[in-house]
Protein backbone atom coordinates (compact mmCIF):
# COMPACT_ATOMS: atom_id res chain seq x y z
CA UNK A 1 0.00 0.00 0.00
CA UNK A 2 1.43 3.42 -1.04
CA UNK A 3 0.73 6.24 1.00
CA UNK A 4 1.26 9.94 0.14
CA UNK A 5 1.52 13.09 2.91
CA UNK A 6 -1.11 15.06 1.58
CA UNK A 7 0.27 17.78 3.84
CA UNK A 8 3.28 18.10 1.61
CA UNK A 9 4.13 19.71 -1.83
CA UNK A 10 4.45 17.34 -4.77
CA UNK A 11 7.85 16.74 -6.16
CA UNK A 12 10.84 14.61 -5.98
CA UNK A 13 10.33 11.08 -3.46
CA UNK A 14 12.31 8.65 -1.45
CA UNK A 15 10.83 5.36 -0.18
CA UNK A 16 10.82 4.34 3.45
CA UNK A 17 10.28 0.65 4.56
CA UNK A 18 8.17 -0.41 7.34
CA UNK A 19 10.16 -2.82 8.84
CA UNK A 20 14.16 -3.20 7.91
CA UNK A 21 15.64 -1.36 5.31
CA UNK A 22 16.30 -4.07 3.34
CA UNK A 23 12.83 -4.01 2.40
CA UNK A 24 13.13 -0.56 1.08
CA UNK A 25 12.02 -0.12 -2.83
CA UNK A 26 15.14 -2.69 -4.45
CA UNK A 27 15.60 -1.46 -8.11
CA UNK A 28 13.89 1.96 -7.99
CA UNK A 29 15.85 4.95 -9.60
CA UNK A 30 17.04 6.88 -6.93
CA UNK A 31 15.68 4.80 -3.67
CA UNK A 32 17.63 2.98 -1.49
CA UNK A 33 18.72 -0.49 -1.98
CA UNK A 34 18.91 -3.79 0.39
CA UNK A 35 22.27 -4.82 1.00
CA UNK A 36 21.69 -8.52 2.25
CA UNK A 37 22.85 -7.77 5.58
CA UNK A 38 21.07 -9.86 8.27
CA UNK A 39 17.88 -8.07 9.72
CA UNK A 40 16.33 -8.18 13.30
CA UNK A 41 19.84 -9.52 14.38
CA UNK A 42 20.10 -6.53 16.99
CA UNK A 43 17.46 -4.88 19.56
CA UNK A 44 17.74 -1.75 21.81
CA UNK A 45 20.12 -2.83 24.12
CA UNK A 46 22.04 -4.63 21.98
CA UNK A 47 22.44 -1.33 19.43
CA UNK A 48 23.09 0.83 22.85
CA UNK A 49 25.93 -1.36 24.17
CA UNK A 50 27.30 -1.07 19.99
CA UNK A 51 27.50 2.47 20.48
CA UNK A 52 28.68 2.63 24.17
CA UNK A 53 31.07 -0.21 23.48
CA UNK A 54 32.72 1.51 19.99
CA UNK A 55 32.70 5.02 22.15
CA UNK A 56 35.35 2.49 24.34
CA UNK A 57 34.83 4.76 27.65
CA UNK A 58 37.56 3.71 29.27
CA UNK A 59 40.55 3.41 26.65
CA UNK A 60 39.16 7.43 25.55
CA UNK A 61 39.65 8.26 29.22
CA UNK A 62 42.62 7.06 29.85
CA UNK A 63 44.10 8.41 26.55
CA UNK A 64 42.20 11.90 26.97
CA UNK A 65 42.00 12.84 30.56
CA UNK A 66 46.01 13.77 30.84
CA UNK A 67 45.87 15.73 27.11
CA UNK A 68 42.37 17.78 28.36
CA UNK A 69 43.89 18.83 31.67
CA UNK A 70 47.15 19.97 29.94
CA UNK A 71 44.37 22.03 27.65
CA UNK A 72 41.88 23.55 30.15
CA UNK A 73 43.14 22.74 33.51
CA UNK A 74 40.53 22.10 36.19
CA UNK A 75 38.12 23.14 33.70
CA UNK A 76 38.27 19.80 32.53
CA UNK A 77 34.53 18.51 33.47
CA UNK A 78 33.24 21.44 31.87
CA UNK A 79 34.96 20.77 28.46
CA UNK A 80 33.30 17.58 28.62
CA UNK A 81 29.49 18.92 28.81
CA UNK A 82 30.47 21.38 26.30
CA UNK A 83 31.67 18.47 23.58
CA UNK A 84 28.32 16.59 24.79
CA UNK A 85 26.03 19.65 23.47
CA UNK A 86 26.75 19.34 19.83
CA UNK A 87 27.24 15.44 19.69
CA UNK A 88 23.54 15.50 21.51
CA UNK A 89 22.06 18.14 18.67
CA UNK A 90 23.67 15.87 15.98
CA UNK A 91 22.33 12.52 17.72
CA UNK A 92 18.87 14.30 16.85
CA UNK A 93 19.45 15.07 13.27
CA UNK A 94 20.77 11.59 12.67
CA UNK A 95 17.75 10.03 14.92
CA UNK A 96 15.26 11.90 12.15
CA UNK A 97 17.07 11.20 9.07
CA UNK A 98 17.11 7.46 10.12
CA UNK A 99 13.31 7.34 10.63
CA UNK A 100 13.11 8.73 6.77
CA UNK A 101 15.54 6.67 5.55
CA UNK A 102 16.99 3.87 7.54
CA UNK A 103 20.01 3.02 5.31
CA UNK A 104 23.79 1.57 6.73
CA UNK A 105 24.95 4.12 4.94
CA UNK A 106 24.08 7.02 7.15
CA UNK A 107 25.99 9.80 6.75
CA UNK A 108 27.27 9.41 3.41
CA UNK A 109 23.60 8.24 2.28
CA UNK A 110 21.77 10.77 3.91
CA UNK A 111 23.82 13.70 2.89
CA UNK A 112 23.96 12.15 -0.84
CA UNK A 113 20.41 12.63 -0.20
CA UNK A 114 20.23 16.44 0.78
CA UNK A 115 23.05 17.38 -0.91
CA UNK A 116 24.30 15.36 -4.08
CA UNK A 117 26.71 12.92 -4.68
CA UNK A 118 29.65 15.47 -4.39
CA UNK A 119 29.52 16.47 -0.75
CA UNK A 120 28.29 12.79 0.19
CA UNK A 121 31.43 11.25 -1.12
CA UNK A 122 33.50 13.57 1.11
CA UNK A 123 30.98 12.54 4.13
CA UNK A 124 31.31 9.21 3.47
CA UNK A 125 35.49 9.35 3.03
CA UNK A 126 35.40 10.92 6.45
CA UNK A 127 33.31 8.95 8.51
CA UNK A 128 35.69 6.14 6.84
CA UNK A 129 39.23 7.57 7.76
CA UNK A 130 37.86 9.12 10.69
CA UNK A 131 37.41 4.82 11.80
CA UNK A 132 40.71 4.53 10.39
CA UNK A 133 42.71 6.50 12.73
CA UNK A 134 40.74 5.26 15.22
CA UNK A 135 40.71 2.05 14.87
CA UNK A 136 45.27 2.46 14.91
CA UNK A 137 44.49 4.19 18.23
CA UNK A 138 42.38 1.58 19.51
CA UNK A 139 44.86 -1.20 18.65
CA UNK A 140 47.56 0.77 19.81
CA UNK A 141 46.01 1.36 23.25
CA UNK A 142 45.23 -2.38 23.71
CA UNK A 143 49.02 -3.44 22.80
CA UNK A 144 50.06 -1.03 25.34
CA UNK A 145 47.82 -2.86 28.44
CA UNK A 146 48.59 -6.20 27.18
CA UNK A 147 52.14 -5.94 28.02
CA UNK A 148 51.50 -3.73 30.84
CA UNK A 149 48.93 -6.15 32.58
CA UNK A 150 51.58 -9.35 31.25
CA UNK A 151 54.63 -7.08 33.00
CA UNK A 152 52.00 -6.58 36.25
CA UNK A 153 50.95 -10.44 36.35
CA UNK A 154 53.87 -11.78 36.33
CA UNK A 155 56.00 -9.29 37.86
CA UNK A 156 58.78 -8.56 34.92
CA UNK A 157 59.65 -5.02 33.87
CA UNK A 158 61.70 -6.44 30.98
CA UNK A 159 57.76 -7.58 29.33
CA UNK A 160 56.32 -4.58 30.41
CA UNK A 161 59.12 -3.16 28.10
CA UNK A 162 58.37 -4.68 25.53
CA UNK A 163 55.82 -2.25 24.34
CA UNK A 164 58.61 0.52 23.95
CA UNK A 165 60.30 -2.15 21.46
CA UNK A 166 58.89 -0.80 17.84
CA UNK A 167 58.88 -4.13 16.73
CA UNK A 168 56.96 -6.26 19.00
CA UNK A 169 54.35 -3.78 19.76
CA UNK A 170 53.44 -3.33 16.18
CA UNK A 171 53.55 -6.70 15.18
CA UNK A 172 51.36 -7.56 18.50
CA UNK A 173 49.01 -4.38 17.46
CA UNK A 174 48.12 -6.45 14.21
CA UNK A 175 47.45 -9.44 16.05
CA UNK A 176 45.22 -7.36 17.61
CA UNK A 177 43.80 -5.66 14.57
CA UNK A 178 43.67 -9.33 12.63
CA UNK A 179 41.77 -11.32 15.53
CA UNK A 180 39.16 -7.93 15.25
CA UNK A 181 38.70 -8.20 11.67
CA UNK A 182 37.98 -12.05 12.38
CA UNK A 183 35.35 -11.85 15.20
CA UNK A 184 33.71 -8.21 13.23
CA UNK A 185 33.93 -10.68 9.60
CA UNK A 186 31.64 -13.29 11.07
CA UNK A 187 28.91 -11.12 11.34
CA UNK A 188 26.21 -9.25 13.85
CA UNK A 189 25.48 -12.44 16.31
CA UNK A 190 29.27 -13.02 16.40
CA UNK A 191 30.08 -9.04 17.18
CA UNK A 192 27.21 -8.71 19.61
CA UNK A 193 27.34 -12.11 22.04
CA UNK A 194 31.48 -10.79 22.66
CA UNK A 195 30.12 -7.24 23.49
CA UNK A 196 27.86 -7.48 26.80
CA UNK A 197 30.22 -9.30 28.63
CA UNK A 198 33.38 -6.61 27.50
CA UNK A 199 31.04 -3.28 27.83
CA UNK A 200 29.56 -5.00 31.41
CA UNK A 201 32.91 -5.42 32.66
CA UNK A 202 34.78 -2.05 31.82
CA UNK A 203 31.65 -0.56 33.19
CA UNK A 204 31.97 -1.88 36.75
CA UNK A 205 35.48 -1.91 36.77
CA UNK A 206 35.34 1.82 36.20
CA UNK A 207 32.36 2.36 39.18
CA UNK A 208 34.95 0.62 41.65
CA UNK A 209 37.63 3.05 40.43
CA UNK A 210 35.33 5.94 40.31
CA UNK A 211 34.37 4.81 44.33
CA UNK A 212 37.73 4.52 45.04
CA UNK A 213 38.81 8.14 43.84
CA UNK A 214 36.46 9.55 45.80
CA UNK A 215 37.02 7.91 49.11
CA UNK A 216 40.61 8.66 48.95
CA UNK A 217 40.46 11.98 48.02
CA UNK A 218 38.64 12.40 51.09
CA UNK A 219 40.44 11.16 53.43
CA UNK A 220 43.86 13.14 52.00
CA UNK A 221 45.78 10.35 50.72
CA UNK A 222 47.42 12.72 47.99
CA UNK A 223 48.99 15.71 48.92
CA UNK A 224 47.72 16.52 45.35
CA UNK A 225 44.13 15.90 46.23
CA UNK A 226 41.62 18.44 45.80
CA UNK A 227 38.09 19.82 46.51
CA UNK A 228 35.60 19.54 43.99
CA UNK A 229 34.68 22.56 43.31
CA UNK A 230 31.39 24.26 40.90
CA UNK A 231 33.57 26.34 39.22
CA UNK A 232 35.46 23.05 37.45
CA UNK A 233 32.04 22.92 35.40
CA UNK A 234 32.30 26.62 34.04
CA UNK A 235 33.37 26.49 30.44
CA UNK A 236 33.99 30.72 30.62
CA UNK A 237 36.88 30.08 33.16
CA UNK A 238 39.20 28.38 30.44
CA UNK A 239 42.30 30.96 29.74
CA UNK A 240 41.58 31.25 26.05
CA UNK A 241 39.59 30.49 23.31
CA UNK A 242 42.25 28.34 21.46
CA UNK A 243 42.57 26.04 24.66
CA UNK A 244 38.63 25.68 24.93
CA UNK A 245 38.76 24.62 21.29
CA UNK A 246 41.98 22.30 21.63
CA UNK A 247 39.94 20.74 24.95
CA UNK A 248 36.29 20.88 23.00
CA UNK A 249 38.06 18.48 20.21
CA UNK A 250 39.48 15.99 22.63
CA UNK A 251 35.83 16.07 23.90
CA UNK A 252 34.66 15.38 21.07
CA UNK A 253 36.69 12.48 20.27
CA UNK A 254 35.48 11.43 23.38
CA UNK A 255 32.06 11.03 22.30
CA UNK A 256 32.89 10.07 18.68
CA UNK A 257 31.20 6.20 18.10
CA UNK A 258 28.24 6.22 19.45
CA UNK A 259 26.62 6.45 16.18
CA UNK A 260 27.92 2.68 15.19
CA UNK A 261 24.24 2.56 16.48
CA UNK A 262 22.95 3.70 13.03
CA UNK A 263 25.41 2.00 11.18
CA UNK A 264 23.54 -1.23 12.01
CA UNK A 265 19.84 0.06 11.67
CA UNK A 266 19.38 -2.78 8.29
CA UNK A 267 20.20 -5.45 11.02
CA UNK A 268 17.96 -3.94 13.67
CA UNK A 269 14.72 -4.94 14.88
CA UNK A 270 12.15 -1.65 14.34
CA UNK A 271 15.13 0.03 11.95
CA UNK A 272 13.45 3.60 11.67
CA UNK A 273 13.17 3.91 15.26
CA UNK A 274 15.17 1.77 17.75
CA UNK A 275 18.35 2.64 16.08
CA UNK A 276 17.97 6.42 17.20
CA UNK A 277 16.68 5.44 20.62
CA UNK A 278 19.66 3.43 21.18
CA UNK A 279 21.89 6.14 20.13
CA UNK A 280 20.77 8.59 22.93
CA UNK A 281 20.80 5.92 25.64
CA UNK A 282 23.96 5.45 24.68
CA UNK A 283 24.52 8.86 24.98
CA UNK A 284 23.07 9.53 28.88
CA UNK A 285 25.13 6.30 29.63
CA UNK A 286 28.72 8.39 28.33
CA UNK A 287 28.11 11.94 29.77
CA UNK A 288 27.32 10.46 33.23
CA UNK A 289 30.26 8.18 33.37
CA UNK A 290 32.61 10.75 31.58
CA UNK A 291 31.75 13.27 34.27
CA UNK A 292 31.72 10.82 37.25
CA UNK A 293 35.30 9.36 36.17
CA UNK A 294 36.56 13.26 35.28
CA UNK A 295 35.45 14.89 38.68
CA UNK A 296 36.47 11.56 40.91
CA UNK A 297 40.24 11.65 38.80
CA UNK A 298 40.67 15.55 39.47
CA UNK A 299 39.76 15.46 42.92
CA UNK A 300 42.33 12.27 43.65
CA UNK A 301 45.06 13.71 41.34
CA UNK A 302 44.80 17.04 40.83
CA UNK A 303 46.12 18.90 38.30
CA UNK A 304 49.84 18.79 38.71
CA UNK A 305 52.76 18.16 36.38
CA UNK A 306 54.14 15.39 38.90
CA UNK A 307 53.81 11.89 39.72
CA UNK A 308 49.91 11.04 39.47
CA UNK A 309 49.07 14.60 38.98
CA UNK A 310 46.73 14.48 35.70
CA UNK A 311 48.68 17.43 34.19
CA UNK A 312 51.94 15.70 34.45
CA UNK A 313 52.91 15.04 30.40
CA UNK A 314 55.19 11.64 31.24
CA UNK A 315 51.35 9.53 32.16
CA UNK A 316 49.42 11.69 29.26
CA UNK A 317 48.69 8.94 27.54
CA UNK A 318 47.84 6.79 29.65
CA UNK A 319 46.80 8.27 32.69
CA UNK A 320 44.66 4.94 34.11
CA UNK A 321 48.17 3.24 34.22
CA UNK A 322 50.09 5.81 36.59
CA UNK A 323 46.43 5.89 38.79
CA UNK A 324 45.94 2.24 38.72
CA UNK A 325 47.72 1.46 41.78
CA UNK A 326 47.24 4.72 43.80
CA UNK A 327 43.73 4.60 43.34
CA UNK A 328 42.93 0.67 43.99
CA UNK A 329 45.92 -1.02 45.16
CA UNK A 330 48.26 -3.58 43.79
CA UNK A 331 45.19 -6.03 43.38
CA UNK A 332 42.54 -4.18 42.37
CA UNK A 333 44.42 -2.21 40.24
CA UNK A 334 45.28 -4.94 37.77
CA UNK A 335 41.20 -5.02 37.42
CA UNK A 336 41.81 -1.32 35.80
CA UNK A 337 44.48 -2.80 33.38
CA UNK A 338 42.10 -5.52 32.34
CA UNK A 339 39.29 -2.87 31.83
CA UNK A 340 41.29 -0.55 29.44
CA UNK A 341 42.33 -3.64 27.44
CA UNK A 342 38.87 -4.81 27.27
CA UNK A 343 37.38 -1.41 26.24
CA UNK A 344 40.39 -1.28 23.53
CA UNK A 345 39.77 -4.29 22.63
CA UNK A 346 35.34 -4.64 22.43
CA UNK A 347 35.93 -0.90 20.69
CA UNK A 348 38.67 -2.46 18.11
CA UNK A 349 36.07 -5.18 17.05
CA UNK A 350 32.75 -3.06 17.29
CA UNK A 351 34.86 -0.32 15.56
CA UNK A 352 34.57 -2.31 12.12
CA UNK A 353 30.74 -1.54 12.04
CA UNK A 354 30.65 1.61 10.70
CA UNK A 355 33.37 1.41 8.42
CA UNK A 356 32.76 -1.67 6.60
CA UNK A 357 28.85 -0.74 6.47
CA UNK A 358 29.54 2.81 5.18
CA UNK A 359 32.09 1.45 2.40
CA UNK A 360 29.64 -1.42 2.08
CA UNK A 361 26.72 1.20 0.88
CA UNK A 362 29.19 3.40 -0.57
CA UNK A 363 30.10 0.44 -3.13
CA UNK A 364 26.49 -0.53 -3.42
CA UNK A 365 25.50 2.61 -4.86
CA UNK A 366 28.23 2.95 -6.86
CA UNK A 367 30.50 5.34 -5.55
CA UNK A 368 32.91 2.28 -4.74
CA UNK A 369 33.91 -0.50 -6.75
CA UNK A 370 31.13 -2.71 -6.63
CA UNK A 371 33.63 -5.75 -4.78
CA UNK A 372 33.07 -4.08 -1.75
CA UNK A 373 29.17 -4.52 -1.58
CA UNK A 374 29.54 -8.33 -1.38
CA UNK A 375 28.16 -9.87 1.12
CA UNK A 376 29.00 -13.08 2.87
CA UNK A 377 26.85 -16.27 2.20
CA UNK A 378 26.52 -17.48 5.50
CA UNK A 379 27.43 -14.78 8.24
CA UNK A 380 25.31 -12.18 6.37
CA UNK A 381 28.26 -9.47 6.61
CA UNK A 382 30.34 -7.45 4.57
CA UNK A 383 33.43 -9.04 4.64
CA UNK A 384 35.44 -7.70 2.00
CA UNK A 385 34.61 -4.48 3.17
CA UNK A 386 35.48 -5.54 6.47
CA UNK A 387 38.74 -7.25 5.23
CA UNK A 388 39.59 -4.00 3.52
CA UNK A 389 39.46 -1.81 6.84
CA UNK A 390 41.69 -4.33 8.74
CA UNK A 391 44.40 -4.23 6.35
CA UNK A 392 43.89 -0.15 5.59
CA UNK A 393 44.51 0.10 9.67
CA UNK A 394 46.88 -1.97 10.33
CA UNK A 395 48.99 -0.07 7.51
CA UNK A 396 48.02 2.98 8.67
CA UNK A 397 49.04 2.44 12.48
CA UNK A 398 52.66 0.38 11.33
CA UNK A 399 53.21 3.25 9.12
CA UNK A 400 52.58 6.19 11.35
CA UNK A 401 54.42 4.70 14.48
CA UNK A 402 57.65 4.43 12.32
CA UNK A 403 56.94 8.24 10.83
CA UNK A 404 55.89 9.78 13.81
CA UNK A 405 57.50 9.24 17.87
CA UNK A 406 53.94 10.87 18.82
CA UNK A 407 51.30 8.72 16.82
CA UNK A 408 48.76 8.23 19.26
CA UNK A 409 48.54 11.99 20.20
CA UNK A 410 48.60 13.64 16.73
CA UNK A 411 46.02 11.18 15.06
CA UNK A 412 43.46 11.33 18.15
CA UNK A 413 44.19 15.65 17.84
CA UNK A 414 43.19 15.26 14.05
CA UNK A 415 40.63 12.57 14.55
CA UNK A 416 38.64 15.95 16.23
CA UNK A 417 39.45 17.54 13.12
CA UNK A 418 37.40 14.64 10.86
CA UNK A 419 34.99 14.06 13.15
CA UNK A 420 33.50 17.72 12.95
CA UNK A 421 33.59 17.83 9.41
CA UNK A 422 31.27 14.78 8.71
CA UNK A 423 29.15 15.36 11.66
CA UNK A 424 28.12 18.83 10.47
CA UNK A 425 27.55 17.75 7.22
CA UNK A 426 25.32 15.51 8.41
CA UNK A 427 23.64 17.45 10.86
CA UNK A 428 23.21 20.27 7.97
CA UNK A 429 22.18 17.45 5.80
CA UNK A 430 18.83 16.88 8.37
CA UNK A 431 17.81 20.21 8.29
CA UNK A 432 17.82 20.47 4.92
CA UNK A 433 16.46 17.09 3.46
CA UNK A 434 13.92 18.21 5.73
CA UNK A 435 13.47 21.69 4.55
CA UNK A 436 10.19 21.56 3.22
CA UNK A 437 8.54 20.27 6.83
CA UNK A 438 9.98 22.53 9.36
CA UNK A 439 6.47 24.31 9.45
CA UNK A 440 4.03 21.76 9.89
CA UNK A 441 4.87 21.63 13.83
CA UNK A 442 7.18 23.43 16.24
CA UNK A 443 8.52 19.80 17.12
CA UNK A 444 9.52 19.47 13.43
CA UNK A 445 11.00 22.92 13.82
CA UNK A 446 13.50 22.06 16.44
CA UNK A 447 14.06 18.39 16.04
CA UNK A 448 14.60 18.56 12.01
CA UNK A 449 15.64 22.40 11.75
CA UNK A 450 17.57 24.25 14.95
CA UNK A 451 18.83 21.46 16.88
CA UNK A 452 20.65 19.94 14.23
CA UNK A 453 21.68 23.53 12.79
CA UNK A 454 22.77 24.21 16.07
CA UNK A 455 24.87 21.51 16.42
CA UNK A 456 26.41 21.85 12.77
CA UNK A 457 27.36 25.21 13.57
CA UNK A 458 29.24 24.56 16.84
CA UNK A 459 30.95 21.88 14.87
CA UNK A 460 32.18 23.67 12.33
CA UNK A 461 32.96 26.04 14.68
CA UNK A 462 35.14 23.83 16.42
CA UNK A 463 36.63 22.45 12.83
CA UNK A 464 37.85 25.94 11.65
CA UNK A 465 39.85 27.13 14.68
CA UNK A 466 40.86 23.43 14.86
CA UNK A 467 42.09 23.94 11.52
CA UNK A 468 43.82 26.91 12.19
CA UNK A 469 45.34 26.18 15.43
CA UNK A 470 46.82 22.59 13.92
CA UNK A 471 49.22 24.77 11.53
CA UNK A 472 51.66 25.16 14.66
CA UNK A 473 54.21 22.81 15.35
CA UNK A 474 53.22 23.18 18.99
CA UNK A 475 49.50 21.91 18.70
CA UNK A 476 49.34 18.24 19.55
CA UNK A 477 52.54 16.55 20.12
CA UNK A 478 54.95 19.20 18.93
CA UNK A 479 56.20 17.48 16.17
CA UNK A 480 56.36 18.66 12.28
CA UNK A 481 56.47 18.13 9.11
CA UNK A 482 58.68 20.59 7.01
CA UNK A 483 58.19 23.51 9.99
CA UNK A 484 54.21 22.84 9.30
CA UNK A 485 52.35 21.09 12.63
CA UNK A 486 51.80 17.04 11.76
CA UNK A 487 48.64 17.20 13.51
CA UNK A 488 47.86 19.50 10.54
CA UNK A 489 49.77 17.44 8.04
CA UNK A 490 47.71 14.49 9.12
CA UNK A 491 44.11 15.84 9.29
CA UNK A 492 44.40 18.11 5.82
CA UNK A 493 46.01 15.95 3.82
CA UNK A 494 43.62 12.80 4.72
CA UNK A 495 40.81 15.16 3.43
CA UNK A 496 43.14 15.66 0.18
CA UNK A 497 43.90 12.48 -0.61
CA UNK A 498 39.75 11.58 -0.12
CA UNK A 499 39.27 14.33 -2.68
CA UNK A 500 41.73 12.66 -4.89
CA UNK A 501 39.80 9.22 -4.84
CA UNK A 502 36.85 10.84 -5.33
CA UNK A 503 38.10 12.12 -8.60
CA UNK A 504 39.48 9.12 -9.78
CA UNK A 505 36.06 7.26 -8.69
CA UNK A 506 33.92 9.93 -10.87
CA UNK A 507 36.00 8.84 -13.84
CA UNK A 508 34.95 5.19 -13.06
CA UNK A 509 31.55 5.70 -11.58
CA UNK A 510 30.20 8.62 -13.76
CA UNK A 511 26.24 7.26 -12.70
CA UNK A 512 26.73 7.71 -9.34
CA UNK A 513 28.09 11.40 -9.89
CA UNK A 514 25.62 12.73 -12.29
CA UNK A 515 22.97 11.81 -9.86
CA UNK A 516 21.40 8.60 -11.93
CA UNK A 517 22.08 6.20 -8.46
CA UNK A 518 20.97 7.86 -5.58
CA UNK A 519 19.21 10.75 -6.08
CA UNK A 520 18.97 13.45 -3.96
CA UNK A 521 15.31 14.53 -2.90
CA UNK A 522 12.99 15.22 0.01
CA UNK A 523 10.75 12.90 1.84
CA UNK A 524 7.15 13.08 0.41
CA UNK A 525 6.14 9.44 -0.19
CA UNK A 526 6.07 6.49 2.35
CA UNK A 527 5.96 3.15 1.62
CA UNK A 528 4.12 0.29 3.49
CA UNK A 529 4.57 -3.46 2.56
């Protein structure tokens, strides 16, 4: 049965399935297409712990706490509910444009849909390197706390050391990034049974920590220790502009993941809606333990450039491993270890989800070659996409720890950088696909229209003084390319290179640019089967 909104202007259409979106309108010019991807594999918690899990709580704190407070100071928590603002305005633009069209492709279909074939190609590239870095960072991390929690079980600082050895840790970090691409390969009912148990443990482990912090910060165990104070959640008392933005993109990065929840809506039972839902449960779940672990941490550690202190540049990194101990003792401490490598580690798997789905819809409209869109007989997943993202990572992360001494802090600084610029074209994307409803009710107004404007605009806020600030050899790391920042170096010339392939793709794929695959349009028809 076809239904039409009377209350809307004739014109161009897009189809909508009731149900998954594989059902959606195969072989119509312009609609989306079915994939084969395995529906009503996934329900609302399982699609929340997708997105928690990917977000990997724990590996972004431990990798982002030191690097915020060395941005902002004690303004740290505050940073934190400033880069939850626009990730919560975007989570609405992407929960409406999934209700219209519940495709894996998300961003890169959606804005293909608002904006042409152009602009979506250079979403689509950045969700997809944006996954890239991250998943390098990811794999990284969880090499470092596997030798860390080997040196701590058994007692040896010589396999400890063995992370500083080039070498082994890259050759353990794709192990790592191999066994992912295994468990991810195998499909949605392999990915999802590994994640509760993972997500439920780093969870608790961090509530003990989180206990812990605060107990001994009461009772003075630190000489560092401090009082919490209101003022720690004032965004206006950061010394400058350029150190609220540097913090605001670490923030960001924080949050970055938990749409893997969209990614999935063709394998998810009620796709146009429970998708969305998931994503801002996911959401609540983040800014509450983000804030707990921030405000316990500061209190405990304070803010020094010594020993535990969080602003002391030596633990950066990796703050959970110089607190581990402190905080929860010799025994319980090893529990934090374990945590970190299991967020790493559910993250490096779950990771896969968006990236191999967006390349997967990518190919199946054409803007890829079409190997990518095949499917897997019997697990129901893309696995050459999936294959594809393995090896792109694990070249990535063994080239850039040979190029660069500071890796893991100059990709997660331009990670920021890519995440803002696909973000807001997606959150732009909502308001405009959905230009022509914005006055049939003031919820459509602010769910469609100024919320996701809103959150576009902070974003690109946040991507142009980024971009700006980057040029410096000083931002991130302090290393350079050629007197020109490598946090810079990194973020631009990923962008470039995506513009390149684009190029090259429009020579091969001239359908898909002129418009003749996916079409862009408005939402005016709905389909019911």
């Amino acid at each position: 049965m076809v239904q039409v909104d009377p209350r809307l202007p004739a014109g161009d259409t897009v189809t909508r399935a009731a149900g998954t979106a594989g059902d959606t309108a195969r072989g119509r010019t312009g609609g989306t297409r079915g994939k084969g991807l395995s529906g009503n594999s996934v329900g609302l918690l399982g699609s929340a712990v997708i997105g928690v899990s990917t977000v990997a709580p724990v590996y972004c704190l431990t990798s982002t706490l030191g690097p915020t407070v060395g941005e902002v100071g004690l303004q740290m928590p505050a940073v934190f509910l400033a880069g939850f603002l626009p990730m919560l305005l975007v989570a609405f633009a992407y929960r409406e444009l999934n209700k219209a069209v519940p495709d894996c492709g998300t961003s890169f279909t959606w804005s293909v849909k608002a904006f042409g074939p152009r602009i979506g190609w250079m979403c689509g590239w950045g969700l997809v390197i944006a996954t890239i870095i991250v998943l390098s960072n990811l794999a990284g991390v969880a090499t470092s706390f596997f030798w860390l929690l080997l040196g701590e079980l058994t007692g040896s600082d010589a396999i400890a050391a063995l992370d500083g050895n080039k070498a082994a840790h890259v050759l353990t970090c794709l192990a790592f990034i191999a066994l992912a691409t295994a468990v991810s390969y195998r499909g949605m009912t392999a990915t999802k049974g590994v994640q509760y148990a993972l997500v439920g443990l780093q969870l608790a482990v961090l509530a003990v920590f989180i206990a812990m912090a605060f107990s001994k910060a009461g009772a003075g165990d630190f000489s560092g220790s401090l009082r919490f104070s209101t003022s720690w959640l004032n965004p206006f008392s950061v010394q400058s502009f350029s150190a609220f933005t540097a913090g605001l993109s670490l923030s960001i990065f924080m949050f970055w993941g938990w749409d893997a929840c969209l990614t999935v809506n063709e394998e998810t039972a009620g796709s146009d809606r429970t998708p969305g839902r998931a994503a801002l449960l996911a959401m609540v779940v983040l800014i509450g333990s983000y804030l707990l672990t921030a405000v316990a941490a500061q209190m405990y550690s304070g803010v020094g450039t010594e020993g535990p202190g969080l602003g002391n540049p030596d633990t950066a990194d990796n703050v959970f491993a110089a607190l581990a101990t402190p905080v929860m003792g010799p025994v319980l401490g090893i529990l934090l270890f374990v945590a970190v490598l299991a967020s790493a580690a559910a993250s490096l798997q779950t990771t896969f989800i968006p990236v191999a789905r967006t390349v997967l819809a990518m190919s199946a409209y054409e803007a890829l070659p079409p190997s990518f869109a095949r499917i897997h007989p019997r697990f129901c997943s893309p696995g050459r996409a999936t294959v594809a993202a393995g090896v792109a990572t694990g070249v990535f992360y063994a080239g850039m720890t040979f190029l660069s001494q500071n890796v893991l802090v100059d990709t997660i600084y331009a990670l920021g950088l890519m995440i803002c610029f696909y973000y807001a074209i997606t959150a732009f994307a909502c308001a405009w696909y959905f230009r022509r409803e914005l006055r049939r009710s003031a919820r459509d107004l602010l769910f469609k229209g100024v919320f996701p404007v809103l959150g576009g605009v902070l974003l690109t806020a946040v991507f142009t003084k980024t971009l700006i600030d980057m040029w410096n050899p000083a931002y991130g790391s302090g290393s350079s390319v050629l007197g020109v920042g490598s946090v810079f170096v990194i973020g631009v010339g990923l962008l470039l290179l995506g513009f390149v392939l684009m190029l090259v793709m429009r020579r091969r794929s001239p359908a898909f640019f002129r418009g003749e695959v996916l079409t862009r349009s408005t939402p005016v028809m709905v389909v019911d089967e």
